[in-house]
Protein backbone atom coordinates (compact mmCIF):
# COMPACT_ATOMS: atom_id res chain seq x y z
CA UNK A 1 -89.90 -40.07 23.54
CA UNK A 2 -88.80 -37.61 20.89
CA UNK A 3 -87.30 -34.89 23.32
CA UNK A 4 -85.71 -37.60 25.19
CA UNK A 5 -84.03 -38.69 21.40
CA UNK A 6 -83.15 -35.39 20.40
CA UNK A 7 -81.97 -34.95 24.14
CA UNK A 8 -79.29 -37.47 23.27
CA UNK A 9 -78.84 -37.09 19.93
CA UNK A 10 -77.95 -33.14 21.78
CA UNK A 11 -75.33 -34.73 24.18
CA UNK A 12 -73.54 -37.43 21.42
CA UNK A 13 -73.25 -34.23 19.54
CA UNK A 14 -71.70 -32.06 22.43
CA UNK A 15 -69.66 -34.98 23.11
CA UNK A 16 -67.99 -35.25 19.78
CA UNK A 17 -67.40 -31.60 19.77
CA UNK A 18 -65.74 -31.87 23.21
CA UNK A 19 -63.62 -34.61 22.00
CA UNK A 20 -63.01 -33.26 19.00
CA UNK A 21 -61.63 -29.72 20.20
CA UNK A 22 -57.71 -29.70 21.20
CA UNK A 23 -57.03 -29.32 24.67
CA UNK A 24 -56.27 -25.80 25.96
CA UNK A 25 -52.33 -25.54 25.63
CA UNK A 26 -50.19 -25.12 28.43
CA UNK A 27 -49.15 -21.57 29.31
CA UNK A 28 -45.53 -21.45 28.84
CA UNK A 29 -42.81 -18.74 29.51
CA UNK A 30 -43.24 -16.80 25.95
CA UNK A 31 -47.15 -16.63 25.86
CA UNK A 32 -46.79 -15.25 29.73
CA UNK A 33 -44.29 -12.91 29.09
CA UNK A 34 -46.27 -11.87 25.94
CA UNK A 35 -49.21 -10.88 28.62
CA UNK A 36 -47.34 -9.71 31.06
CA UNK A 37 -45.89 -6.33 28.74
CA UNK A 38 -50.09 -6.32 28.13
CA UNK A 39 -51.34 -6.77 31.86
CA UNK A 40 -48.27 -5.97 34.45
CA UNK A 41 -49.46 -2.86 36.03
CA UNK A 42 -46.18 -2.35 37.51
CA UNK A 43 -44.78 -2.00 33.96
CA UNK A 44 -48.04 -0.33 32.22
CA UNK A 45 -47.67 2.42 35.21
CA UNK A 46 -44.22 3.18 33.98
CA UNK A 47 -44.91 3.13 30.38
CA UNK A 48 -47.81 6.13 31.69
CA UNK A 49 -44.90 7.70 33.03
CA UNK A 50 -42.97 8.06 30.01
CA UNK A 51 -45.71 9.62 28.08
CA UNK A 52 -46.56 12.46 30.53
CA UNK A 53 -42.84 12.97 30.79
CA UNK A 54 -42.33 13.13 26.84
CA UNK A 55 -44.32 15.99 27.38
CA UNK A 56 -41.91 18.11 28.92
CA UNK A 57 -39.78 18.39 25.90
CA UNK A 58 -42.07 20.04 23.71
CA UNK A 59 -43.17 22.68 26.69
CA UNK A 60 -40.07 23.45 27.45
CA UNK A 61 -39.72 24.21 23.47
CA UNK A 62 -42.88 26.20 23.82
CA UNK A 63 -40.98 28.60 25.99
CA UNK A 64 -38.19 29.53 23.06
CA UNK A 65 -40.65 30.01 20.20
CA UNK A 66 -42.77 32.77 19.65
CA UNK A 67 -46.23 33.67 21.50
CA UNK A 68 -49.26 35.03 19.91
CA UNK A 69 -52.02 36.67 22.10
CA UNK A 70 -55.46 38.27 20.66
CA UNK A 71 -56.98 40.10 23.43
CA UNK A 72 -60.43 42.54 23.31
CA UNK A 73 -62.53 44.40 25.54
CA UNK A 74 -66.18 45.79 25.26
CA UNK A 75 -67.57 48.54 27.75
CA UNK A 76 -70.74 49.77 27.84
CA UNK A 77 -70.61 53.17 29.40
CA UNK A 78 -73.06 55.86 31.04
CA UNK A 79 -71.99 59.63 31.84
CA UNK A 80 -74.48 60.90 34.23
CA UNK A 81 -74.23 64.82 34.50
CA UNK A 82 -75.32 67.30 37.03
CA UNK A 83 -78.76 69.10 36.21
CA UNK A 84 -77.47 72.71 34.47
CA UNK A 85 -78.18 75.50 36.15
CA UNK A 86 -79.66 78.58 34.82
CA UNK A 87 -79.74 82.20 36.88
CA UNK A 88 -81.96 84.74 35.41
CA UNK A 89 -82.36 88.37 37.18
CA UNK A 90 -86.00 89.79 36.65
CA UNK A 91 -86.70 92.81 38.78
CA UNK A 92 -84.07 92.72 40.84
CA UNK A 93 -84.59 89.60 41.79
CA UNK A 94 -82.32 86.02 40.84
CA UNK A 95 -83.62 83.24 39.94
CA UNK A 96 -82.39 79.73 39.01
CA UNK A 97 -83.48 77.49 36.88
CA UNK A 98 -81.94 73.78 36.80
CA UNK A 99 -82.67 72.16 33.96
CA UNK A 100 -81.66 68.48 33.30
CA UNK A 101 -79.12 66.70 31.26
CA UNK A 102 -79.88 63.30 30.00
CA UNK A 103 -77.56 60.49 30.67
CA UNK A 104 -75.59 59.43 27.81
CA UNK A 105 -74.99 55.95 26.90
CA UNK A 106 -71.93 54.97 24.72
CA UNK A 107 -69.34 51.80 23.78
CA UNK A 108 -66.33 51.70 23.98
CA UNK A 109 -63.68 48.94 22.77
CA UNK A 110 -59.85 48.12 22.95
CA UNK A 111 -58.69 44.92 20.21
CA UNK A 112 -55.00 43.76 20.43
CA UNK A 113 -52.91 41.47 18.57
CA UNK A 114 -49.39 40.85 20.06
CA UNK A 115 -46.01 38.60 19.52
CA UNK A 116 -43.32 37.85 21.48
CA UNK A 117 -40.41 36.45 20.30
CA UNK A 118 -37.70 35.43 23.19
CA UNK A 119 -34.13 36.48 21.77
CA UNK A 120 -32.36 35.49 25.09
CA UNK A 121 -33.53 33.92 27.90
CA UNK A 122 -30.86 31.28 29.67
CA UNK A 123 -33.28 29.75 31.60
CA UNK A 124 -35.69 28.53 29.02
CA UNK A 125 -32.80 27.47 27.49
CA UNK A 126 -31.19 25.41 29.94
CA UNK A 127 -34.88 24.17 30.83
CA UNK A 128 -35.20 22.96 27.12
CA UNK A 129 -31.85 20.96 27.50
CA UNK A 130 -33.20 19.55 30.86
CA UNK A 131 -36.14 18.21 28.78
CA UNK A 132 -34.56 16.41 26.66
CA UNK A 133 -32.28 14.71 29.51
CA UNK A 134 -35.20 14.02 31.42
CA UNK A 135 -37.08 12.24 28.41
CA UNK A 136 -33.86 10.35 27.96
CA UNK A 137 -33.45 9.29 31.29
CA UNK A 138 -37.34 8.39 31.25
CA UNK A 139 -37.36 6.28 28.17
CA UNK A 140 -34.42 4.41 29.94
CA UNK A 141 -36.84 3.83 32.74
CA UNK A 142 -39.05 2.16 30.74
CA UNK A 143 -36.56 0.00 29.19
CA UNK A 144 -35.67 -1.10 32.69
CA UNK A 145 -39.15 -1.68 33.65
CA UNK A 146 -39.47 -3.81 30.32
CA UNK A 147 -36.05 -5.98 31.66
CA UNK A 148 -37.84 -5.83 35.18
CA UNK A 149 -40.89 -7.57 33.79
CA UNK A 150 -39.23 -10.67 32.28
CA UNK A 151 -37.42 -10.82 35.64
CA UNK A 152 -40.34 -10.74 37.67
CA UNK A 153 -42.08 -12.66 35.42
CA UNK A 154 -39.45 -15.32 34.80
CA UNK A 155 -38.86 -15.70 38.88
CA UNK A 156 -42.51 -16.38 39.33
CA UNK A 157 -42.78 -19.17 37.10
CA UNK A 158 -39.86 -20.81 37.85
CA UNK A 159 -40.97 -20.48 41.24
CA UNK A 160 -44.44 -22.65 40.67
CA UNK A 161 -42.32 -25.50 38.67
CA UNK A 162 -39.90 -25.48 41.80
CA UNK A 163 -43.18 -25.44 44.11
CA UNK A 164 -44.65 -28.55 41.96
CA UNK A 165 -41.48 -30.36 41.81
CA UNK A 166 -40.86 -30.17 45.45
CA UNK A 167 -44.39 -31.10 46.00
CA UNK A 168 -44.11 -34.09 43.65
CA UNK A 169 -40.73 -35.18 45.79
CA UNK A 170 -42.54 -35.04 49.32
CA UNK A 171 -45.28 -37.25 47.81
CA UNK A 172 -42.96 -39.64 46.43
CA UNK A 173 -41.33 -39.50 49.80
CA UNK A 174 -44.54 -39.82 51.75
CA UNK A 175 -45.37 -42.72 49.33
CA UNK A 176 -42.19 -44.66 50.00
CA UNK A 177 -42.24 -43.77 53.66
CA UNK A 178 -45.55 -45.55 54.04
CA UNK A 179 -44.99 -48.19 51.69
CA UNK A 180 -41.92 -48.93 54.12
CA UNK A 181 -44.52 -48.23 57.27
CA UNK A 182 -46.62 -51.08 55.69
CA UNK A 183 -43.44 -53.39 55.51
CA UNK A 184 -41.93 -53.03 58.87
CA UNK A 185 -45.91 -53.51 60.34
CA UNK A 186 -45.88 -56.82 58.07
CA UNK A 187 -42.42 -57.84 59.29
CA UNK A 188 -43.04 -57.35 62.80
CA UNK A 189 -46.35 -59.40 62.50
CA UNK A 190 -44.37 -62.16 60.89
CA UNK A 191 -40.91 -61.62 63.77
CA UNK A 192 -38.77 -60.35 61.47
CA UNK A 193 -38.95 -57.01 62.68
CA UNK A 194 -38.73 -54.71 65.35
CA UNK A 195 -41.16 -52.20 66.96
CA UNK A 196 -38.87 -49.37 66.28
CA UNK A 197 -38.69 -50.21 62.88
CA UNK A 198 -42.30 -49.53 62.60
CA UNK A 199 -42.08 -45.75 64.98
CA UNK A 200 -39.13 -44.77 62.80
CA UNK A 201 -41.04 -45.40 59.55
CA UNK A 202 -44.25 -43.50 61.20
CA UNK A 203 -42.42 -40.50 61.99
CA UNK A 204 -40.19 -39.71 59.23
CA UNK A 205 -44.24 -40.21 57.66
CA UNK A 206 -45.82 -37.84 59.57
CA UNK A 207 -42.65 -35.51 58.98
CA UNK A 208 -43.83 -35.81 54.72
CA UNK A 209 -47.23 -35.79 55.64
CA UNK A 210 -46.63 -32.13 56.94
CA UNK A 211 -43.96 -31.44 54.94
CA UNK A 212 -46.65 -32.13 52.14
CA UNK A 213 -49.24 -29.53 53.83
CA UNK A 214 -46.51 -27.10 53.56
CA UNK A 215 -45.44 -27.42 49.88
CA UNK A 216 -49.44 -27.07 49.18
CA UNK A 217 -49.12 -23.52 50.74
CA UNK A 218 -46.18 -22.92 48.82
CA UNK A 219 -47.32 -23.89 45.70
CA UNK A 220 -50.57 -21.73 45.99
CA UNK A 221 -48.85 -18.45 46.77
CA UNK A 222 -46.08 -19.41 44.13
CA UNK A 223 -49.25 -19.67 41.64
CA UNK A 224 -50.97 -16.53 43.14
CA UNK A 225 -47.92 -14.73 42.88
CA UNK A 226 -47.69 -15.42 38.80
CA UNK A 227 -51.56 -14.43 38.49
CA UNK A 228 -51.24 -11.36 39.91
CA UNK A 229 -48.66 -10.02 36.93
CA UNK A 230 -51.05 -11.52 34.04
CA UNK A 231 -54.37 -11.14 36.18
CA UNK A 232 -55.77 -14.14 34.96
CA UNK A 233 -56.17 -18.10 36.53
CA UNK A 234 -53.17 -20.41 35.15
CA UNK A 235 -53.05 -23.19 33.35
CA UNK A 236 -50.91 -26.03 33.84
CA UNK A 237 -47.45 -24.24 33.40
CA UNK A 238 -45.05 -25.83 30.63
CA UNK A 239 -42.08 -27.64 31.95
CA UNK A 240 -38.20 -27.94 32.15
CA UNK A 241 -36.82 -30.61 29.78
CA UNK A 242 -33.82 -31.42 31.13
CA UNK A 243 -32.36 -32.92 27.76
CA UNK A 244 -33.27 -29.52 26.45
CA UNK A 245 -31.19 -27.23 28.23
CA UNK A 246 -28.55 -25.68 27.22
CA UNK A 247 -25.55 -26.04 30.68
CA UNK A 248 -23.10 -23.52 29.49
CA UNK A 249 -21.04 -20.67 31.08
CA UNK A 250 -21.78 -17.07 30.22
CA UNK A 251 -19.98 -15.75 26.87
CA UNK A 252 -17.75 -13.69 27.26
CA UNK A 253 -16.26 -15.62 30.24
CA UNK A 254 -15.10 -12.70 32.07
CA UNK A 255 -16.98 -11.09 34.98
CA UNK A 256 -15.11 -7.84 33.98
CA UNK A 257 -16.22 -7.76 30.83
CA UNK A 258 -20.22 -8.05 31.81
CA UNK A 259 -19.26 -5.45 34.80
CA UNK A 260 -18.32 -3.27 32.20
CA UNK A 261 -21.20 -3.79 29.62
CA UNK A 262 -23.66 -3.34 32.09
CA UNK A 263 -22.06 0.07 33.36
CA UNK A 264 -22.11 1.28 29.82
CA UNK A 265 -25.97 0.10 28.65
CA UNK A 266 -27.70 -0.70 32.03
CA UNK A 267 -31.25 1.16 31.25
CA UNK A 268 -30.93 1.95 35.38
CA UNK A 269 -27.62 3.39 34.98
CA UNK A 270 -28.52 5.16 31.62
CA UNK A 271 -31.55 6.72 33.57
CA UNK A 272 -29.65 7.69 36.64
CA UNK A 273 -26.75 9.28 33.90
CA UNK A 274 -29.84 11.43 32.47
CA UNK A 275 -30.96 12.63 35.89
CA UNK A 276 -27.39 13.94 36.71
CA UNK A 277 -27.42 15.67 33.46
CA UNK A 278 -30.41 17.56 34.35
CA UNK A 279 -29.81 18.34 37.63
CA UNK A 280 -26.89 19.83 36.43
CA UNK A 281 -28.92 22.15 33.65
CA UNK A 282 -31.23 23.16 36.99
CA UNK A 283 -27.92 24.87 38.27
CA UNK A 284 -27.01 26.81 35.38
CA UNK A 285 -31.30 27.01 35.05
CA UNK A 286 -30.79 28.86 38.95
CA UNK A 287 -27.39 30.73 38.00
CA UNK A 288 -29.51 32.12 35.11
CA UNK A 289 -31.70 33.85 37.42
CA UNK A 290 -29.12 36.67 37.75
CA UNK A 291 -29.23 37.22 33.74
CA UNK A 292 -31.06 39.75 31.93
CA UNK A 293 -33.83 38.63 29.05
CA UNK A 294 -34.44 39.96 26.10
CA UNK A 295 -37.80 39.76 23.79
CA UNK A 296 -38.55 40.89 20.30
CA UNK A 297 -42.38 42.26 20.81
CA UNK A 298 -45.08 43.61 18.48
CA UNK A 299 -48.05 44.82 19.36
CA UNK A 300 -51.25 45.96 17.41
CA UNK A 301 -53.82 48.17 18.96
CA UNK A 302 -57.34 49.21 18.12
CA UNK A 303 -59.43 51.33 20.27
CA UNK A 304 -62.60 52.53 19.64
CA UNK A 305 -65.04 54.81 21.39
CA UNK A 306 -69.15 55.95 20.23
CA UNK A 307 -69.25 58.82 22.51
CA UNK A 308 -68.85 61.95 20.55
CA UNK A 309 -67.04 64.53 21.48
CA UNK A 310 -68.80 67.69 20.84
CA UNK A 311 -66.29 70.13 22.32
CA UNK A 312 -63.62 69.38 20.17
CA UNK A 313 -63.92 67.50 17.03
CA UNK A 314 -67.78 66.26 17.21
CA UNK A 315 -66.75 62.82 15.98
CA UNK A 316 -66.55 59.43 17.60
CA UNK A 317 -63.23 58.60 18.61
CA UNK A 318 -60.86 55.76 17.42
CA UNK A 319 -57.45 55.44 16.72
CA UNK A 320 -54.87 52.44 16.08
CA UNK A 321 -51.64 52.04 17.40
CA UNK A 322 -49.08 50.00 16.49
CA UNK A 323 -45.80 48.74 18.36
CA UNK A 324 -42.36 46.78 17.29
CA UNK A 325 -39.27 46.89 19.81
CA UNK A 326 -37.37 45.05 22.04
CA UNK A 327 -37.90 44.71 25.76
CA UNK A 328 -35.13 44.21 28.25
CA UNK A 329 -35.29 43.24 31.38
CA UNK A 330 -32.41 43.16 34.20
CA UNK A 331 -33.10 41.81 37.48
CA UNK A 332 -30.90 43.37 40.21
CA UNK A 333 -32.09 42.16 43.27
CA UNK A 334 -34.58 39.50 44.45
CA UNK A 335 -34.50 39.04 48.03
CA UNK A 336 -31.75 36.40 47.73
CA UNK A 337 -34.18 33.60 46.20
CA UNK A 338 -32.43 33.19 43.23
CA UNK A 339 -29.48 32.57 45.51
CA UNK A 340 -31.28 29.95 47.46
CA UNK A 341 -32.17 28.12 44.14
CA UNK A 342 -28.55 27.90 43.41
CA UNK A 343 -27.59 26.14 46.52
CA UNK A 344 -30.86 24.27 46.10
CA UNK A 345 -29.67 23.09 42.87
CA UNK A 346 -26.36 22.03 43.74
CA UNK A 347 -27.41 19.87 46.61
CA UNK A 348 -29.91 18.52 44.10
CA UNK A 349 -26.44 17.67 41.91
CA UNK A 350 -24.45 16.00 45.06
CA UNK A 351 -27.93 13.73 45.65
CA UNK A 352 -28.55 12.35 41.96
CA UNK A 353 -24.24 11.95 41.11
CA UNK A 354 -24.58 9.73 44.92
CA UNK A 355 -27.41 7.88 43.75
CA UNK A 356 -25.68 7.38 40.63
CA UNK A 357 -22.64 5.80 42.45
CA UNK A 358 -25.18 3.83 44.32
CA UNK A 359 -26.52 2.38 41.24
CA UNK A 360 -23.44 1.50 39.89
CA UNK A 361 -22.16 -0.54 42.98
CA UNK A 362 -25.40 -2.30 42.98
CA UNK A 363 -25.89 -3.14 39.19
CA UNK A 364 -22.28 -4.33 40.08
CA UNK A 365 -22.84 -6.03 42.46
CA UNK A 366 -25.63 -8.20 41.12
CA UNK A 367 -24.12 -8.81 37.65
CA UNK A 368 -21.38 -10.99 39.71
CA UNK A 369 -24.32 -12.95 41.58
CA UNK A 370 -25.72 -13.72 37.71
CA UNK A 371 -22.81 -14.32 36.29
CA UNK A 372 -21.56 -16.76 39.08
CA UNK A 373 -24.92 -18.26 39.29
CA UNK A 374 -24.12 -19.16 36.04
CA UNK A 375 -21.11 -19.97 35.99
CA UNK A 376 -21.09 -22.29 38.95
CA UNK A 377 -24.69 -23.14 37.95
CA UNK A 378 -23.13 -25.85 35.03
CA UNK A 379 -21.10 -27.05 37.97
CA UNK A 380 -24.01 -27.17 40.33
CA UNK A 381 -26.25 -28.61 37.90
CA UNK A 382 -24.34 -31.40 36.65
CA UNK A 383 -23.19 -32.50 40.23
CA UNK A 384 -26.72 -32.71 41.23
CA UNK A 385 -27.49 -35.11 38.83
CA UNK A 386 -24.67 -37.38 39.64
CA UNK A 387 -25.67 -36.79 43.07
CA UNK A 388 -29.19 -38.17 42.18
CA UNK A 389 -27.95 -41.22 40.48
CA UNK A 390 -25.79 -41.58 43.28
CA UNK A 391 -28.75 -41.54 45.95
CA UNK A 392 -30.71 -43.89 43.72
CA UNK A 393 -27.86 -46.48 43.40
CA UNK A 394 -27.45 -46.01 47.44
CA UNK A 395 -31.24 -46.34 47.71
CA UNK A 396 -31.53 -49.27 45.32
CA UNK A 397 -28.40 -51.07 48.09
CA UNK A 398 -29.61 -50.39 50.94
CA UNK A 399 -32.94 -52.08 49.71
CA UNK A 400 -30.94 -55.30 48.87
CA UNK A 401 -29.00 -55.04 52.11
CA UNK A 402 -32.34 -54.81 54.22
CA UNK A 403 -33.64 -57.76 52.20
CA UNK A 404 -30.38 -59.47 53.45
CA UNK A 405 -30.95 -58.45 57.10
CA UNK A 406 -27.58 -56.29 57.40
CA UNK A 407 -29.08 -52.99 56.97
CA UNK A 408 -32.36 -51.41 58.80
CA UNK A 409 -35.64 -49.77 58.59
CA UNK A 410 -33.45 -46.30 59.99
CA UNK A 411 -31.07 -47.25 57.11
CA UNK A 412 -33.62 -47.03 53.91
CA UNK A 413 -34.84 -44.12 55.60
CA UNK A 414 -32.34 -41.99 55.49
CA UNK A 415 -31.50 -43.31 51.82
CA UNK A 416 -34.86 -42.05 50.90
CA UNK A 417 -34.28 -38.31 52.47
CA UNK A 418 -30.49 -38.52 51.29
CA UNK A 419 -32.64 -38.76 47.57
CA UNK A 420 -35.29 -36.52 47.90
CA UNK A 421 -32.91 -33.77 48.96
CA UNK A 422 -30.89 -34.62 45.99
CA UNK A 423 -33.69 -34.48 44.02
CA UNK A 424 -34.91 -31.29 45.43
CA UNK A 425 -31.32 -29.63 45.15
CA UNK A 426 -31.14 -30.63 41.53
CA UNK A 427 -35.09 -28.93 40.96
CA UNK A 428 -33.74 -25.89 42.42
CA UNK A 429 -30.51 -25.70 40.71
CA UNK A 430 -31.73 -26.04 37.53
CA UNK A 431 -34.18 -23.20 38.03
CA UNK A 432 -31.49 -21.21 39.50
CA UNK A 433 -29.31 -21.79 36.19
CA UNK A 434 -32.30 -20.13 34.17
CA UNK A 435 -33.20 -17.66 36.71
CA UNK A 436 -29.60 -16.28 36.29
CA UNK A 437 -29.27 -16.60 32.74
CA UNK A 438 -32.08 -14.62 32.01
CA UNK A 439 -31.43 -12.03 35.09
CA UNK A 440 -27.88 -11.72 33.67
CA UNK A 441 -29.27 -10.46 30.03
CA UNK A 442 -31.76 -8.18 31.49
CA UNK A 443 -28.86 -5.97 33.90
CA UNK A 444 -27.13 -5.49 30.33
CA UNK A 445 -31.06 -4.96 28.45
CA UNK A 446 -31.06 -7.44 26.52
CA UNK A 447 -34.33 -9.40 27.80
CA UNK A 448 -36.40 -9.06 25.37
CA UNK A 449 -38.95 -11.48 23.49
CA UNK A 450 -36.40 -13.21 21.27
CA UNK A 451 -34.47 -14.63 24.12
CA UNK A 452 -36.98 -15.39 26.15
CA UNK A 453 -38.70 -17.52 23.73
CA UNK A 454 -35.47 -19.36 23.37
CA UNK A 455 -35.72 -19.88 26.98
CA UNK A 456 -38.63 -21.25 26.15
CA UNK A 457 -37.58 -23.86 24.39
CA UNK A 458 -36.06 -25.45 26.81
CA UNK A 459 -39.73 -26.06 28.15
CA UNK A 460 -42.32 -29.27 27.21
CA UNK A 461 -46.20 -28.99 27.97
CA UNK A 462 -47.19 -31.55 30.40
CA UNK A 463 -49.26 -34.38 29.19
CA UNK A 464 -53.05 -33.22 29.33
């Protein structure tokens, strides 16, 4: 009886704790985005790629500064020698004697300490300043793979509140087609109605009923889509408040004026910029090839040797040298590779100032699809509303009018799909607007957390 008491006393407990605890918020467009620069593997591969290619800056300064080398060697030797030979004449007749010489066994060493100091070398040079363009253009990358994650990001979600809107418009559809199924049954019961009043109102059900099987599947992959940038389930997504956005047109008002901003701080275009730049150090890196170099070097030798030279001195031998010059070297001829590399290089040139050009006409190209988008997007928006309170009124009519036996069954039919595509328009159009505002600040880099979490505002959790 007592485990069955504490048993509840255990669930009352758990129960007020449950009730107690605040429901788990709503993921919304800010905290999503906030993962997203965390989890997006598109983006974190990227930001990898900027650190490795920071790197090349500082090795490409490694090749103008001086190098110090230590360098030793340690030899055990052994001088084997014949046996000596001794001839002695006793009597007339010679004889010889070998006797043998021991093997000797002796170290030798050689210990050097050398610099190098480049004084002129054009290619190390022009690598250096290829570096630095290359870092450039790869930090640029990265701030266009930063812009490309709110983008992705921001077309994914939008993308699940059209799916669930759309959804939520075929079942209100399906609803009203079978509440107007059950009416045209009742009124043919009764003689008031027709039999094809009751196979129109079945089919255009059926039609929602897979029309609603399809916006499922939509709505899934719409939601799968979002989970695979933050790699985590979802919870219900935040929604648009209509009385919260903001219908405006872009500022400045003039497509030639965003053309022009986004020419001059695109992070694509900046990128692409930096990769002309260095292809056009590689030429002068290949023309280089047919320039001399010229080092500083010092050198400091010790060699040492244990064997001992009896001959001569009787002492082990050692000796230091020391060295301090310059060395110059001129190349005069190598097979023609340095004059491939040249041509190599140029081509290189023509291929990055194309895709350049390329670039351009694209970023171009879809800064006028933003900036109409948002432009006409006001327009769209606001005539899609009136076009829903339009279809409502003509619903709302057409009702009465059937009630008054001059309009039909076919009639409120095509009142209700004249709404729900009005309705549906409007959903879209309103994600559109967004979609294009924020698509618009990220082809000039300026998507970053501040304005999307005033996007955000425009966005209500969902009652729980």
């Amino acid at each position: 009886m007592k485990t069955n008491i504490s048993l509840l006393a255990a669930a009352l407990v758990g129960a007020g704790i449950l009730a107690a605890s605040p429901p788990a918020r709503a993921d919304n467009l800010l905290s999503l985005y906030r993962e997203a620069v965390q989890a997006d593997a598109a983006y974190l591969a990227v930001q990898a790629d900027t650190k490795a290619s920071r790197e090349m800056q500082p090795q490409a300064l490694a090749q103008l500064l001086p190098r110090v080398s230590y360098s030793g060697t340690r030899y055990k030797n052994t001088v084997s020698r014949p046996d000596y030979k001794v001839k002695e004449t006793v009597g007339g007749v010679t004889y010889e004697t070998k006797i043998p010489i021991p093997n000797e066994n002796y170290t030798t060493h050689t210990y050097a300490l050398g610099l190098t100091q480049p004084l002129f070398r054009a290619a190390s040079f022009a690598a250096w300043r290829q570096s630095k363009a290359l870092v450039e253009g790869a930090d640029a990358d990265l701030l266009w793979a930063e812009q490309q994650v709110g983008m992705r990001l921001g077309s994914a979600y939008f993308d699940v509140l059209l799916a669930e809107a759309n959804l939520e418009v075929t079942k209100a559809q399906r609803d009203a087609y079978l509440t107007q199924l059950d009416y045209a049954q009742r009124a043919f019961q009764t003689g008031a109605g027709t039999r094809t009043d009751i196979d129109e109102a079945r089919s255009q059900l059926d039609l929602a009923a897979a029309q609603t099987i399809e916006q499922h599947y939509q709505l899934n992959y719409a939601r799968d889509a979002l989970k695979a940038i933050i790699d985590r389930p979802l919870t219900p997504l935040a929604r648009l408040n209509p009385e919260r956005m903001q219908l405006a047109r872009p500022d400045p008002d003039s497509l030639e004026d965003w053309i022009r901003k986004a020419e001059e701080v695109n992070p694509r275009l900046i990128a692409l910029r930096a990769l002309v730049q260095a292809a056009n150090l590689q030429v002068k890196r290949a023309l280089s090839g047919h320039l001399p170099t010229l080092d500083f070097v010092a050198q400091h030798v010790s060699v040492g040797s244990e064997y001992i030279d009896t001959k001569y001195t009787g002492e082990r031998d050692k000796y230091k040298d020391k060295v301090y010059g310059l060395r110059f070297d001129m190349p005069l001829f190598s097979g023609g590779e340095t004059a491939s590399q040249v041509r190599q290089a140029r081509a290189e040139l023509d291929k990055a100032q194309q895709q350049l050009e390329e670039g351009r006409r694209q970023i171009g190209l879809m800064v006028r699809k933003e900036f109409d988008g948002v432009a006409q997007g006001v327009s769209w928006v606001r005539a899609y509303e009136q076009a829903v309170k339009s279809a409502e009124q003509a619903l709302a009519s057409t009702r009465k009018g059937f009630s008054g036996g001059v309009r039909t069954t076919l009639d409120i039919l095509i009142s209700e799909q004249n709404l729900a595509t009005a309705r549906r328009d409007l959903n879209r159009g309103r994600c559109q607007y967004v979609l294009s505002r924020l698509q618009l600040l990220a082809l000039v880099g300026e998507l970053n957390e501040a304005e999307v979490a005033r996007f955000n505002g425009w966005l209500e959790e969902r009652a729980q």
